[in-house]
C-alpha atoms as a PDB file:
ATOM      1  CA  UNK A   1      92.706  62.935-145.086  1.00  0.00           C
ATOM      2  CA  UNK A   2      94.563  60.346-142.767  1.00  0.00           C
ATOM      3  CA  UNK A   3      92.970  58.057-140.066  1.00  0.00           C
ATOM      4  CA  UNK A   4      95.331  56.835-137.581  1.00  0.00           C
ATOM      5  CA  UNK A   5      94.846  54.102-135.536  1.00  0.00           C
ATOM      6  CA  UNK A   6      94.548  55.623-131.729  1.00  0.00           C
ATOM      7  CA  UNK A   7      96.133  52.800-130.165  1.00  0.00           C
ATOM      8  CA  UNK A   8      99.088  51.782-132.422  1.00  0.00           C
ATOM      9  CA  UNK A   9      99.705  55.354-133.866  1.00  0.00           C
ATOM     10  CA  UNK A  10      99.567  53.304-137.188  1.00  0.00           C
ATOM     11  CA  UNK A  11      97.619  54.911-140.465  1.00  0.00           C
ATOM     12  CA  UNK A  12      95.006  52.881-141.243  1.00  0.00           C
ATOM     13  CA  UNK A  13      93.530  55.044-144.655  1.00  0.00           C
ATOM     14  CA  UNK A  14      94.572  57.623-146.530  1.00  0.00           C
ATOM     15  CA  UNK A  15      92.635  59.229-149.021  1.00  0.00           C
ATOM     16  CA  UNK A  16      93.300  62.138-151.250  1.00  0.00           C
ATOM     17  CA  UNK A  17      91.246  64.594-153.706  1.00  0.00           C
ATOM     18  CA  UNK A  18      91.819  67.705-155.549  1.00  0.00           C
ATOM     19  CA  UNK A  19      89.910  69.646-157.983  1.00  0.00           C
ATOM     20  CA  UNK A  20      89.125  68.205-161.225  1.00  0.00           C
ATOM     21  CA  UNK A  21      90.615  71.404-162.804  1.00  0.00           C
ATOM     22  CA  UNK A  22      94.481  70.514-161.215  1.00  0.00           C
ATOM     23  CA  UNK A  23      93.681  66.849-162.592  1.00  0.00           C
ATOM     24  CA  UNK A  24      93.392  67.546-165.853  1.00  0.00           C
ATOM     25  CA  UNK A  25      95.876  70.364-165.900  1.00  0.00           C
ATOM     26  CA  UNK A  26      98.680  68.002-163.783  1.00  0.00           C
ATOM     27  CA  UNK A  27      97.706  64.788-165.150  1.00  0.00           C
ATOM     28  CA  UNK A  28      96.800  63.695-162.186  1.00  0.00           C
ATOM     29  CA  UNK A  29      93.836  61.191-160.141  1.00  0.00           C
ATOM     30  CA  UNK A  30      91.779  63.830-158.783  1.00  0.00           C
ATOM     31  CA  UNK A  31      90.323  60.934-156.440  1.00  0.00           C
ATOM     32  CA  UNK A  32      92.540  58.171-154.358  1.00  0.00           C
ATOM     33  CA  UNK A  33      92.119  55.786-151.778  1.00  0.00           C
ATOM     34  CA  UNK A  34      94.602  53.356-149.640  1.00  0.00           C
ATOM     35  CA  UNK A  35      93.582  51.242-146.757  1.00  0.00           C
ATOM     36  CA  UNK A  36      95.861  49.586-144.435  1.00  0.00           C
ATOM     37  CA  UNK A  37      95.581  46.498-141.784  1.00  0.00           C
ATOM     38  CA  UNK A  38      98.258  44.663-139.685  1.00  0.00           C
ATOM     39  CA  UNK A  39      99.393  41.280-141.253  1.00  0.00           C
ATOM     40  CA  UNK A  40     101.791  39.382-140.022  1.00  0.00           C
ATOM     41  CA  UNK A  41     105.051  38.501-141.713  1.00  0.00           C
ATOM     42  CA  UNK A  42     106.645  35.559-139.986  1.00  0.00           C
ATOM     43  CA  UNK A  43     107.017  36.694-136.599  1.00  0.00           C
ATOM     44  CA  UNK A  44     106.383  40.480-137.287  1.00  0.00           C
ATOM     45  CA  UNK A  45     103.212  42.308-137.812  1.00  0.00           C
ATOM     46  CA  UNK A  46     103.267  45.482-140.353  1.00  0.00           C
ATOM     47  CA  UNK A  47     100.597  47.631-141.272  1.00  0.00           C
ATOM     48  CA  UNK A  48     100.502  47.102-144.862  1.00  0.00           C
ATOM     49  CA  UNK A  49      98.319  48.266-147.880  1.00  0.00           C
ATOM     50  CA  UNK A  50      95.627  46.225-148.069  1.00  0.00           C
ATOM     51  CA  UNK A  51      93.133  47.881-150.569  1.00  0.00           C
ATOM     52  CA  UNK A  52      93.719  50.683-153.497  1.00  0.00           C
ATOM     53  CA  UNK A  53      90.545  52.708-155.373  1.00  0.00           C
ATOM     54  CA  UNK A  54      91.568  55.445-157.656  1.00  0.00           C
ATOM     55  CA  UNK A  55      88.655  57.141-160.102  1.00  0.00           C
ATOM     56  CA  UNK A  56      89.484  58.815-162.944  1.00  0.00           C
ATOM     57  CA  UNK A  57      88.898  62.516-163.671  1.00  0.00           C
ATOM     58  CA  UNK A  58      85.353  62.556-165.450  1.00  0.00           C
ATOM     59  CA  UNK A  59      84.922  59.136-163.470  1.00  0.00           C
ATOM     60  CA  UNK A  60      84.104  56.750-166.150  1.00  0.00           C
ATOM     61  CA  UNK A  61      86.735  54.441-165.070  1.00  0.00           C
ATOM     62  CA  UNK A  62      87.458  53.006-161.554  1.00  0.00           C
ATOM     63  CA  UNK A  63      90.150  50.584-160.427  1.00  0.00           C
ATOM     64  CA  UNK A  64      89.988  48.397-157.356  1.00  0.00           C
ATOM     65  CA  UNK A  65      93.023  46.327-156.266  1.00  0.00           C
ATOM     66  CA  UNK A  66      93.424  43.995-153.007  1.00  0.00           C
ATOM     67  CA  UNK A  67      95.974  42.851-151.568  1.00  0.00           C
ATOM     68  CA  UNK A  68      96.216  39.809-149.177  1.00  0.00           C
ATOM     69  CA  UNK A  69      99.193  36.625-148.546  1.00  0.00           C
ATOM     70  CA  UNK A  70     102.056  39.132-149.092  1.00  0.00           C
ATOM     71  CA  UNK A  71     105.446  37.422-148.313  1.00  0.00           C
ATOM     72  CA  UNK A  72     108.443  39.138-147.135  1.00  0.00           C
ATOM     73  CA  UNK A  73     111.874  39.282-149.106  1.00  0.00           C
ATOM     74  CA  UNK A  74     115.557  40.154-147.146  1.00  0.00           C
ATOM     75  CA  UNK A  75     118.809  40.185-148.060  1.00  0.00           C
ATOM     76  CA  UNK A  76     122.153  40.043-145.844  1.00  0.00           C
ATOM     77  CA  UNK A  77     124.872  41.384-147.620  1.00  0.00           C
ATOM     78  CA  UNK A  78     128.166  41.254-146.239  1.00  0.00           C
ATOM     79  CA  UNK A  79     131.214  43.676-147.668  1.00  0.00           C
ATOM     80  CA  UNK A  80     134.636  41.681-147.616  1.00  0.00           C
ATOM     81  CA  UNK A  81     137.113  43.754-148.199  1.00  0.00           C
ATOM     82  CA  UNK A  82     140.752  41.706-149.759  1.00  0.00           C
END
């Protein structure tokens, strides 16, 4: 499941779940969730992850991460040829 943002276009969660049966047969997190907001980088705004929640398969452990103050990283790289 997706909800978009009707104004921007931008996603603002995504969430995903499958059957405990694929889970445990693919290894995988039957249960996930990833929120987005804008935040600004310098003069930019990007719609960035903001919150993570995954629960695992017979749910007896849950993790929660936040993020907030990220900091944006370029590079120029220039090709000089001799």
């Amino acid at each position: 499941m997706m909800l978009i943002d009707t104004a921007s276009g931008a996603v603002r969660r995504v969430e995903r779940r499958i059957s405990p049966q694929f889970a445990d047969k693919n290894l995988e997190i039957p249960y996930i969730t990833i929120d987005y907001a804008p935040q600004r980088l310098g003069e930019e705004i990007f719609w960035l992850p903001i919150r993570f929640e995954a629960i695992d398969l017979h749910q007896q452990g849950r993790m929660i991460a936040s993020y907030s103050n990220c900091h944006r990283y370029t590079v120029t790289s220039k090709m000089v040829i001799p």
